[in-house]
Protein backbone atom coordinates (compact mmCIF):
# COMPACT_ATOMS: atom_id res chain seq x y z
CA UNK A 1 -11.21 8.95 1.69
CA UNK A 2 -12.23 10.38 -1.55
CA UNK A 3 -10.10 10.65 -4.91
CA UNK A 4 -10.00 13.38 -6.96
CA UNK A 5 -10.96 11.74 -10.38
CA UNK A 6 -8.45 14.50 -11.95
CA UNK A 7 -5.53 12.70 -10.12
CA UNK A 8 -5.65 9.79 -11.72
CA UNK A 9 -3.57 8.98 -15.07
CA UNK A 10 -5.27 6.85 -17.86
CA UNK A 11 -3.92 3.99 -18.06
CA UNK A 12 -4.09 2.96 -13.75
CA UNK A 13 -4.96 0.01 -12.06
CA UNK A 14 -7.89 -0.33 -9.67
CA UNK A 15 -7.92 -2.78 -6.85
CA UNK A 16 -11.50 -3.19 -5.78
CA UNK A 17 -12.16 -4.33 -2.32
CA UNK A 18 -16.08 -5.64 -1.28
CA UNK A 19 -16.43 -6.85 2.19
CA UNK A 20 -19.27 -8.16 4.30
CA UNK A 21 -18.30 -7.34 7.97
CA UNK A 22 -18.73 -8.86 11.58
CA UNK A 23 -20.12 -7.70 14.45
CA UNK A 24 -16.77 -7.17 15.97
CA UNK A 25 -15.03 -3.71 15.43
CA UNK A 26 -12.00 -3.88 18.30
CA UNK A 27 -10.20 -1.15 16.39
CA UNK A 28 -11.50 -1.84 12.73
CA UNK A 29 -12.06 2.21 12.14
CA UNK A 30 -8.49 3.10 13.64
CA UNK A 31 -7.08 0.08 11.57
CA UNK A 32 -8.71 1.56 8.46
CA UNK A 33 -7.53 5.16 8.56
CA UNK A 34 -4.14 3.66 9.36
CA UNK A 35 -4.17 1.76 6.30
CA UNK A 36 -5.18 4.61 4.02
CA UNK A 37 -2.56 6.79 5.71
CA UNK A 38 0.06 3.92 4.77
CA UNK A 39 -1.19 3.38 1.20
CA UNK A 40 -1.10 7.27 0.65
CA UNK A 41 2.80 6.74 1.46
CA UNK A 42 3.70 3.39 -1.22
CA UNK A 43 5.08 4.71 -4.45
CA UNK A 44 2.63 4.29 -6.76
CA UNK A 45 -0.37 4.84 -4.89
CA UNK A 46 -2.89 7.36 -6.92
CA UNK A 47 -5.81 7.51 -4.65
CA UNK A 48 -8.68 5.61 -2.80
CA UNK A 49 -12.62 6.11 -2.58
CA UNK A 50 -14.81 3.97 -0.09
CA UNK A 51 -18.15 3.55 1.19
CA UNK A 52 -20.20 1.04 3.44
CA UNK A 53 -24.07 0.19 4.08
CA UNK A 54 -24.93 -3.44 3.90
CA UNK A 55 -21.09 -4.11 2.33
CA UNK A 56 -18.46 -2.18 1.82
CA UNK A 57 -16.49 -1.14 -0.99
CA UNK A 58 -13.07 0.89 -1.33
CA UNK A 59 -11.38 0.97 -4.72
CA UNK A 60 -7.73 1.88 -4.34
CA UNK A 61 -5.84 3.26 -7.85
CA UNK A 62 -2.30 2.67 -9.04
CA UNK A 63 0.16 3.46 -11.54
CA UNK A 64 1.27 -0.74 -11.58
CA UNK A 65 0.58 -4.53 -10.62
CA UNK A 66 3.90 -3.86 -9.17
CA UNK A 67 2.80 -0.95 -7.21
CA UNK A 68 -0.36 -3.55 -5.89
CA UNK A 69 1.55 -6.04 -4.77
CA UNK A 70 3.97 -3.94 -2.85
CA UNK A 71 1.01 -2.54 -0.97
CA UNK A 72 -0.55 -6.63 -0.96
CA UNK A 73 3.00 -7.38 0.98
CA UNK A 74 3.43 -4.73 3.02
CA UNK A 75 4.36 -6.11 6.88
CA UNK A 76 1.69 -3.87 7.99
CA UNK A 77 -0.71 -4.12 5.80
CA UNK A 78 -0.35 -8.08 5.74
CA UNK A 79 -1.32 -7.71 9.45
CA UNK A 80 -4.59 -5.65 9.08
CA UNK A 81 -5.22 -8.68 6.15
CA UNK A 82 -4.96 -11.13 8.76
CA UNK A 83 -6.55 -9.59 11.24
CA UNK A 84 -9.96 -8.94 8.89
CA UNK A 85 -10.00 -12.57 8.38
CA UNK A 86 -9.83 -13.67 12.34
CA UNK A 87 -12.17 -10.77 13.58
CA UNK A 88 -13.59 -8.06 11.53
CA UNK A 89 -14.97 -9.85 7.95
CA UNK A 90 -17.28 -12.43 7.43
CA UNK A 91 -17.04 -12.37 3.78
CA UNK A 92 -14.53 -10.45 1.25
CA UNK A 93 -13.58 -10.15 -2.38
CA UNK A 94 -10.33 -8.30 -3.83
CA UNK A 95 -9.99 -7.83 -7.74
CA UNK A 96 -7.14 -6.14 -9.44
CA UNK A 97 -8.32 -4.67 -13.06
CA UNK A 98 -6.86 -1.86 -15.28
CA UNK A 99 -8.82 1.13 -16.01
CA UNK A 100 -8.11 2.27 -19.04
CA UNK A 101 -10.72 5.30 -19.40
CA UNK A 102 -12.80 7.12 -17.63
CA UNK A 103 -16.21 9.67 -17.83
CA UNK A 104 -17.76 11.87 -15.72
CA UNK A 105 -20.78 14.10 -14.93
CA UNK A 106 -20.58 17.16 -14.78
């Protein structure tokens, strides 16, 4: 679920996501791509990149806190939340920060 760093617009906001999982997986990947399918679709949305060894970490971008927490409530989305709590985390964090600039190499 890579971004392309180009798509993003200076000012943004950056929800970072950290996550320690379970054993249990009863349709965590499925789950996942559905969820990154949906946020692709919320107004606002400017990309997403993600990885996982020993914890995971997926860093969604937006144009607004306003933009977050219509993704945050989203029915479906509330019911993935949920259901990472009951079965598939054992640990999480979420933090919301603004990104105000950015550098790259090359």
């Amino acid at each position: 679920m890579p971004t392309h760093q180009s798509d993003l617009k200076s000012p943004c906001w950056a929800v970072i996501f950290t996550s320690v999982r379970t054993d249990a997986d009863h349709g965590y990947a499925e789950t996942a791509e559905r969820m990154i399918e949906l946020a692709r679709s919320m107004p606002g949305f400017l990309g997403a990149e993600s990885a996982r060894e020993e914890i995971g970490i997926t860093v969604s971008y937006w144009e607004s806190p306003e933009a977050i927490e219509a993704w945050r409530n989203h029915p479906e989305h509330r019911a993935a939340q949920k259901r990472g709590r009951e079965e598939w985390y054992a640990s999480f964090t979420t933090r919301v920060c603004r990104v105000d600039r950015e550098s790259r190499f090359p």
